[in-house]
C-alpha atoms as a PDB file:
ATOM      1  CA  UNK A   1       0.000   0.000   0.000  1.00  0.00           C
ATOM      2  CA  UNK A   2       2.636   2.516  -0.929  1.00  0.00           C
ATOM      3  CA  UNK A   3       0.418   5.270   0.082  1.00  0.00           C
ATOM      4  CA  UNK A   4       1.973   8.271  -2.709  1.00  0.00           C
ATOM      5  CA  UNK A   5      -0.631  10.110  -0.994  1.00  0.00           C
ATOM      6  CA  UNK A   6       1.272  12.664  -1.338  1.00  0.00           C
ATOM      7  CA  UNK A   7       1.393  13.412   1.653  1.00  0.00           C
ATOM      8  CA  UNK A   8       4.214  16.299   1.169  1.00  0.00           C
ATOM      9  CA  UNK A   9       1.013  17.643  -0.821  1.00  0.00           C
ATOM     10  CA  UNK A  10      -0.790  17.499   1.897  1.00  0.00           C
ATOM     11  CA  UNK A  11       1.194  19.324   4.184  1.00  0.00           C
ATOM     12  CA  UNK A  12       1.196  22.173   1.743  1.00  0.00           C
ATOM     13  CA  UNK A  13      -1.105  24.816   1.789  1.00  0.00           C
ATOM     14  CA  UNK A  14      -1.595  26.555  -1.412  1.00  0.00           C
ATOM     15  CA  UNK A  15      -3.088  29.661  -2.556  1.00  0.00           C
ATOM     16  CA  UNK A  16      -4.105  29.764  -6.437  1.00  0.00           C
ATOM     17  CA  UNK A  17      -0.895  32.129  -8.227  1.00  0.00           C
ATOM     18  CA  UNK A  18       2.231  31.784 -10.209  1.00  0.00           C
ATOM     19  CA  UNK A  19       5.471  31.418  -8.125  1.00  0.00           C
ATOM     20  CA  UNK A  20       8.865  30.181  -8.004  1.00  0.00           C
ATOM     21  CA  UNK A  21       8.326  26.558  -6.143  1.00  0.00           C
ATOM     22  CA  UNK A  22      10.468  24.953  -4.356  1.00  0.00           C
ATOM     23  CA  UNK A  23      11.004  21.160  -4.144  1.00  0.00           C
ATOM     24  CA  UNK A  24      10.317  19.386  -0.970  1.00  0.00           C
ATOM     25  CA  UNK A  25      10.570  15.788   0.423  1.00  0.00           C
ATOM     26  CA  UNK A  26       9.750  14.005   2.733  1.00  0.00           C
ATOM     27  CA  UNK A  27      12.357  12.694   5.573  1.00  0.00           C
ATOM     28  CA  UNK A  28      11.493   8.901   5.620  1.00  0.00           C
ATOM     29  CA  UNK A  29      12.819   8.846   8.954  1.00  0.00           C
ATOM     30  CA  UNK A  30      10.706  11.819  10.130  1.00  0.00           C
ATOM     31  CA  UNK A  31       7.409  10.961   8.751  1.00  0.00           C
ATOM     32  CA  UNK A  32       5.032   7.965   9.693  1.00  0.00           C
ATOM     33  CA  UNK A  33       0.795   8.051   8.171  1.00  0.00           C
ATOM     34  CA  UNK A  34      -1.003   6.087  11.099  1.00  0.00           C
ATOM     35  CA  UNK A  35      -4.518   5.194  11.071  1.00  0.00           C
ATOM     36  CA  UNK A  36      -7.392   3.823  13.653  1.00  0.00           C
ATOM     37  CA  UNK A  37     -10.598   1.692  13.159  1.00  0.00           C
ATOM     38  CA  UNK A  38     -13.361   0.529  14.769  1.00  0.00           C
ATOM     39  CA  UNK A  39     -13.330  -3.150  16.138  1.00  0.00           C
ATOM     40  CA  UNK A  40     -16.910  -4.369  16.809  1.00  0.00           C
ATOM     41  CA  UNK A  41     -17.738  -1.301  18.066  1.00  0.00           C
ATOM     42  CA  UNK A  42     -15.573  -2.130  21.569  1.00  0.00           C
ATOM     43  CA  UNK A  43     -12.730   0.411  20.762  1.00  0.00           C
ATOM     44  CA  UNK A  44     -10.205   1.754  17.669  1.00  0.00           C
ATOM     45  CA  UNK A  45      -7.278   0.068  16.536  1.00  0.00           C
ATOM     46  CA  UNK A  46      -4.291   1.428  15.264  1.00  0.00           C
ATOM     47  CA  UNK A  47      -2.389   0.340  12.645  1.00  0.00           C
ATOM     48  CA  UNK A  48       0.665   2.535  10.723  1.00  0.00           C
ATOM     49  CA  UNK A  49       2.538   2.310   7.735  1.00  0.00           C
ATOM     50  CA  UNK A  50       6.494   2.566   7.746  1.00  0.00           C
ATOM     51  CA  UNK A  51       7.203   2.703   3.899  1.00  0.00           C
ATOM     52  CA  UNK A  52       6.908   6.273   2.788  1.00  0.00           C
ATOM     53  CA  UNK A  53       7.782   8.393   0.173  1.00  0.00           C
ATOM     54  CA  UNK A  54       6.711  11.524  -1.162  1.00  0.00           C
ATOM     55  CA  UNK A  55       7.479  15.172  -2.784  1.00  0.00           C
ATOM     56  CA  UNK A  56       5.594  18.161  -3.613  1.00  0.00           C
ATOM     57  CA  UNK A  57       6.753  21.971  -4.977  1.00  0.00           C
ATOM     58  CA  UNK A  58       6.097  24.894  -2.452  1.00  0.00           C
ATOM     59  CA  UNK A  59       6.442  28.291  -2.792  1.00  0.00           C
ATOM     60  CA  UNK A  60       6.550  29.771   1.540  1.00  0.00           C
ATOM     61  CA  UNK A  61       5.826  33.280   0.241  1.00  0.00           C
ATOM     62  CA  UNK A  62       2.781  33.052  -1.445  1.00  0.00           C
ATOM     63  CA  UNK A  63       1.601  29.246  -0.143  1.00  0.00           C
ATOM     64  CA  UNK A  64       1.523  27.824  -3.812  1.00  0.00           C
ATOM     65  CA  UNK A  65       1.587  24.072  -3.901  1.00  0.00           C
ATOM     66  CA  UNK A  66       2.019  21.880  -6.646  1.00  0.00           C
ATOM     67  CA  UNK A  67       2.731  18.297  -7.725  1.00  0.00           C
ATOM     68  CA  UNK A  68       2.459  16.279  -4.683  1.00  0.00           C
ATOM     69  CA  UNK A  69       2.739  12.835  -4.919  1.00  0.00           C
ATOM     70  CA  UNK A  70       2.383  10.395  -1.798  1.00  0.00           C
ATOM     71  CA  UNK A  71       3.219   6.543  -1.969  1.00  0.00           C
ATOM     72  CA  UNK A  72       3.032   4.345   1.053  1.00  0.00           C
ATOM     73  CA  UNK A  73       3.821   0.534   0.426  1.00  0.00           C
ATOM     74  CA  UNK A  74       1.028  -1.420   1.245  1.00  0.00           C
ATOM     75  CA  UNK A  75       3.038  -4.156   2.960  1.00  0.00           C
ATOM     76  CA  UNK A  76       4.669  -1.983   5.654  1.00  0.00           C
ATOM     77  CA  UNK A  77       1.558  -2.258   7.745  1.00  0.00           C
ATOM     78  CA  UNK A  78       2.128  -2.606  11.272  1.00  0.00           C
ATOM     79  CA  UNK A  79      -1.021  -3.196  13.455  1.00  0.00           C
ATOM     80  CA  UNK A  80       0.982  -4.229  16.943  1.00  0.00           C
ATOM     81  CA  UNK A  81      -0.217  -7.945  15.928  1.00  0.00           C
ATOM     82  CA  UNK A  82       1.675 -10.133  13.306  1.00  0.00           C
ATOM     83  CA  UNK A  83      -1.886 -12.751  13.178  1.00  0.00           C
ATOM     84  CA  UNK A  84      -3.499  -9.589  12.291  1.00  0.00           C
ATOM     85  CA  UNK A  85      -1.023  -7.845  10.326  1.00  0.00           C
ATOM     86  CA  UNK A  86      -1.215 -10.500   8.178  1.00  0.00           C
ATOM     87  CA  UNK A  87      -4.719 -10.913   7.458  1.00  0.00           C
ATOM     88  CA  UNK A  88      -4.779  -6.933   6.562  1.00  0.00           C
ATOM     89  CA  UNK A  89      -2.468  -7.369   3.684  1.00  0.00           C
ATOM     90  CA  UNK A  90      -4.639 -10.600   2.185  1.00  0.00           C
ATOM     91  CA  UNK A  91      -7.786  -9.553  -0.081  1.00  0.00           C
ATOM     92  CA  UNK A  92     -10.316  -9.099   2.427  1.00  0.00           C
ATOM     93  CA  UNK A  93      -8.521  -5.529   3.160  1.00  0.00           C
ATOM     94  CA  UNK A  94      -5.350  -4.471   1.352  1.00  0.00           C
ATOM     95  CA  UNK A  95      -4.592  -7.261  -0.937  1.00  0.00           C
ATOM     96  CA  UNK A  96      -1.184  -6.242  -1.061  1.00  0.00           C
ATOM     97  CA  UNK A  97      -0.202  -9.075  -4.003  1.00  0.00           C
ATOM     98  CA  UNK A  98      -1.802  -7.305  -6.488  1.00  0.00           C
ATOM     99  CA  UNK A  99      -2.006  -3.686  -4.879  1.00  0.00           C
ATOM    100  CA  UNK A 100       1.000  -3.151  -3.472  1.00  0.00           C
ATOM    101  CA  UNK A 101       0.608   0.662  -3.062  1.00  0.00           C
ATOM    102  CA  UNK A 102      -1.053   3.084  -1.954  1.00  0.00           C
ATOM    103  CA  UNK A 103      -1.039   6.798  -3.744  1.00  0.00           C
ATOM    104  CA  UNK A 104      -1.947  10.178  -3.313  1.00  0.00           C
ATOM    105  CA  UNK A 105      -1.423  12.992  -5.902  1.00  0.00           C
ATOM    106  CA  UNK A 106      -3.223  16.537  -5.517  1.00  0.00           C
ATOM    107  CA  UNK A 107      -1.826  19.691  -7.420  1.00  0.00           C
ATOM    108  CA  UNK A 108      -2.986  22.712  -5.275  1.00  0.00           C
ATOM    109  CA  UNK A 109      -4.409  23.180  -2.218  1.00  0.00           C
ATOM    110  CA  UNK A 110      -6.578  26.297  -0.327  1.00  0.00           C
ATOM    111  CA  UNK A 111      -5.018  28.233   2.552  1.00  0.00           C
ATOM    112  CA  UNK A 112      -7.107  29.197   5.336  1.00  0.00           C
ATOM    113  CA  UNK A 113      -4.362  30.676   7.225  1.00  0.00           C
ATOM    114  CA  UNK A 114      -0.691  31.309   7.492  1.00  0.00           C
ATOM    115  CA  UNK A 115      -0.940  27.820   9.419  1.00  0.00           C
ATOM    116  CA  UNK A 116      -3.644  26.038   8.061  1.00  0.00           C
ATOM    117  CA  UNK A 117      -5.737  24.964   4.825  1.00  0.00           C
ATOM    118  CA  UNK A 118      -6.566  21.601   3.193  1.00  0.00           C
ATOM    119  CA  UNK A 119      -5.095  19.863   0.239  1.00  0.00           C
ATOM    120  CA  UNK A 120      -7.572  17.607  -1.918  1.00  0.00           C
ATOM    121  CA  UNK A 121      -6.343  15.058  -4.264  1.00  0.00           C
ATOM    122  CA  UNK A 122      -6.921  11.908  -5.601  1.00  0.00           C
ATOM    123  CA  UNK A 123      -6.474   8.721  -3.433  1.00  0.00           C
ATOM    124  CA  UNK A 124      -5.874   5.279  -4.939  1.00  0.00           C
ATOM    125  CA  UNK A 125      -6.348   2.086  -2.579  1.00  0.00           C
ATOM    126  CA  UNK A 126      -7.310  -1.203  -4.142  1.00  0.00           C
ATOM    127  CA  UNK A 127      -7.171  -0.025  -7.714  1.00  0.00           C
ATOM    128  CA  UNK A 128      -9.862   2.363  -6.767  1.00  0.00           C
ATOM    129  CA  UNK A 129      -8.696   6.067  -6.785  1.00  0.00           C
ATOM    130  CA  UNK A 130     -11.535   8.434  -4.806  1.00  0.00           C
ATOM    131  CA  UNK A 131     -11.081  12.288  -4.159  1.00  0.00           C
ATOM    132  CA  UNK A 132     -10.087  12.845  -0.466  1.00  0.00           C
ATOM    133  CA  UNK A 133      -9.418  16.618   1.257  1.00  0.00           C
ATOM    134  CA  UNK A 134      -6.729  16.590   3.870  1.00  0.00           C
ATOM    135  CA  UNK A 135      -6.482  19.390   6.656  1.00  0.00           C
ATOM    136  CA  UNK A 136      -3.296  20.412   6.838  1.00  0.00           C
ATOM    137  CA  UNK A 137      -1.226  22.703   9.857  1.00  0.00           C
ATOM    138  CA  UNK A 138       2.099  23.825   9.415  1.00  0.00           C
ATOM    139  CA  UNK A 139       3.535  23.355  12.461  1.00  0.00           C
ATOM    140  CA  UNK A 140       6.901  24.752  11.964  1.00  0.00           C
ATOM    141  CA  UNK A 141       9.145  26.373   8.826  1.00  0.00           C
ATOM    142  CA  UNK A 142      12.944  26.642   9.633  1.00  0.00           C
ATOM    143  CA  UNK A 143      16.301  25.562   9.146  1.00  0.00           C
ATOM    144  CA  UNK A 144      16.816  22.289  10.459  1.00  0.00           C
ATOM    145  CA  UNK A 145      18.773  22.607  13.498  1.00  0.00           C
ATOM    146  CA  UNK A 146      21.916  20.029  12.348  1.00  0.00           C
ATOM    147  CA  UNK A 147      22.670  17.864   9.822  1.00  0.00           C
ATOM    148  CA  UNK A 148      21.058  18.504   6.732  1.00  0.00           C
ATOM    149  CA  UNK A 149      20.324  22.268   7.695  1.00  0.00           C
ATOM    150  CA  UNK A 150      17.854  22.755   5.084  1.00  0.00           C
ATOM    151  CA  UNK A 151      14.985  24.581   5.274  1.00  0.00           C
ATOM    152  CA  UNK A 152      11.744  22.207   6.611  1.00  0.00           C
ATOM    153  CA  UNK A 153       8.281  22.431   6.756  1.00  0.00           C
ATOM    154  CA  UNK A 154       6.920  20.205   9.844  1.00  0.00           C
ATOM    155  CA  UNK A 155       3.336  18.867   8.491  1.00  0.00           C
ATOM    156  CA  UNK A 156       0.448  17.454  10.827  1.00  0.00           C
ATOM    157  CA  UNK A 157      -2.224  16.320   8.342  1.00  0.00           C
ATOM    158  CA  UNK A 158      -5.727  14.338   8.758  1.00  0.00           C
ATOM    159  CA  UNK A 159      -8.608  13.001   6.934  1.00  0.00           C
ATOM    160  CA  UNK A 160     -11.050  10.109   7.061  1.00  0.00           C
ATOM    161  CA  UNK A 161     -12.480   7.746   4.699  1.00  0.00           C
ATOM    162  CA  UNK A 162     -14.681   5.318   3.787  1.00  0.00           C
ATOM    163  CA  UNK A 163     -13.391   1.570   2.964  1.00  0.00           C
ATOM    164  CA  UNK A 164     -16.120   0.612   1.042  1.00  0.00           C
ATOM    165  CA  UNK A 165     -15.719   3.116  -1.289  1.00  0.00           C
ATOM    166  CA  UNK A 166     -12.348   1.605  -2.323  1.00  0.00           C
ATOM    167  CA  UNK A 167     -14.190  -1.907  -2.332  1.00  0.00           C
ATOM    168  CA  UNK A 168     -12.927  -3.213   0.890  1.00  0.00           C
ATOM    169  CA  UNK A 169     -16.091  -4.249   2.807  1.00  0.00           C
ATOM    170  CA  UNK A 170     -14.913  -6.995   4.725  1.00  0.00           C
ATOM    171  CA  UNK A 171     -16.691  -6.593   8.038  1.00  0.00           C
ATOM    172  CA  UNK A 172     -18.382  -3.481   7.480  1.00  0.00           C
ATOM    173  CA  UNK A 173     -22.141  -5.638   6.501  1.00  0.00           C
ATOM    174  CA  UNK A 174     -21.723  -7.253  10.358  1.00  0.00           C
ATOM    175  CA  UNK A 175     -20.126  -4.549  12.744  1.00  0.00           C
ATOM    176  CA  UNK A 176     -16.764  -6.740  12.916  1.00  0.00           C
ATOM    177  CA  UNK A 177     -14.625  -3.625  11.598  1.00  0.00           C
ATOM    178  CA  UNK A 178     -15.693  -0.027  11.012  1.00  0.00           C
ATOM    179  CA  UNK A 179     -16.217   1.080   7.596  1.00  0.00           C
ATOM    180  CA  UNK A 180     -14.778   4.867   8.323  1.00  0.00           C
ATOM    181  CA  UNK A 181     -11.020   4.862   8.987  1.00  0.00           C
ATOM    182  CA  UNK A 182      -9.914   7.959  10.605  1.00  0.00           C
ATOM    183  CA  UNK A 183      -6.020   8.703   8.988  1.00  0.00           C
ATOM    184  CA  UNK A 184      -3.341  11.269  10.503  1.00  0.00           C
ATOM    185  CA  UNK A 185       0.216  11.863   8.750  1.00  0.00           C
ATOM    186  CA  UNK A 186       2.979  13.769  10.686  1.00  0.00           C
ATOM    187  CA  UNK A 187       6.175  14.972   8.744  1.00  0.00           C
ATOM    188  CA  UNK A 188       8.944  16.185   8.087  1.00  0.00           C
ATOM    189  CA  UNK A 189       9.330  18.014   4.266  1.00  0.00           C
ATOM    190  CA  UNK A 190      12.861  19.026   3.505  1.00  0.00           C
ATOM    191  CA  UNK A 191      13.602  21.645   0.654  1.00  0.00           C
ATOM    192  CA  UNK A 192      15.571  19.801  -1.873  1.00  0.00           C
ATOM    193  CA  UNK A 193      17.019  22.769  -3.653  1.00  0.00           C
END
């Protein structure tokens, strides 16, 4: 389920003019998209995805955003249960075989604030690509403090969606697992230029 949600897309907020963009990714060791679900109604359960990679253009000065693209691998999902985590990547949820990523791609977004806005893009799970609006904060733009001392956007984004519009309805008929999965990324986005 290599998510390319794009989630560098969604950290950007964009306003609709012409600028000069900068490129940013995202730090694979600084970013993690983590999810919950209902389990028969009793409580959520939280599952996140390790694989990660994803870029988008940003321009800080006017909050242009442009060509984010997200892509989680499907396979890195970790649930806290290996009997579990196993039956999530078979076909009754993310068939990971035959899907074995996850994408997001979005080419603008709408500020609300200096701080805040949403990002709405496309969203492919399953084969099944739905559009899905992230709210997005910017938490924090400055030069990292060490190391790669480039300038960084720190990114807390959310959303939730439906399963069964991607065609996984295992469990949803029954109550066994919730059909609305609740999905939060925090990251890192380092300018690459």
């Amino acid at each position: 389920m290599r998510i390319v949600m794009t989630a560098a897309a969604l950290a950007c907020i964009a306003a609709p003019a012409v600028a000069e963009m900068g490129e940013y990714q995202l730090d694979p060791e600084h970013t993690v998209v983590y999810f919950t679900v209902e389990h028969i109604g009793y409580a959520k359960t939280l599952g996140i995805f390790r694989g990660i990679e994803g870029r988008f253009q940003y321009d800080p000065a006017t909050q242009d955003l442009g060509d984010v693209t997200v892509t989680i691998n499907a396979k890195s999902v970790d649930t806290f249960n290996e009997a579990r985590d196993a039956h999530v990547r078979k076909p009754d949820f993310l068939h990971v075989t035959q899907h074995p990523e996850i994408t997001f791609a979005a080419n603008g977004g709408n500020a609300e604030t200096a701080t805040s806005g949403t990002v709405t893009g496309d969203l492919t799970i399953l084969g099944e690509t739905r559009p899905v609006t992230l709210d997005v904060t910017l938490n924090k733009m400055a030069p990292y403090p060490f190391g790669h001392q480039r300038e960084t956007l720190g990114l807390s984004l959310e959303t939730s969606i439906k399963r069964s519009d991607f065609g996984m309805t295992y469990g949803v008929a029954n109550g066994l697992v919730g059909d609305t999965v609740d999905i939060f990324i925090e990251t890192e986005a380092m300018r690459m230029e």
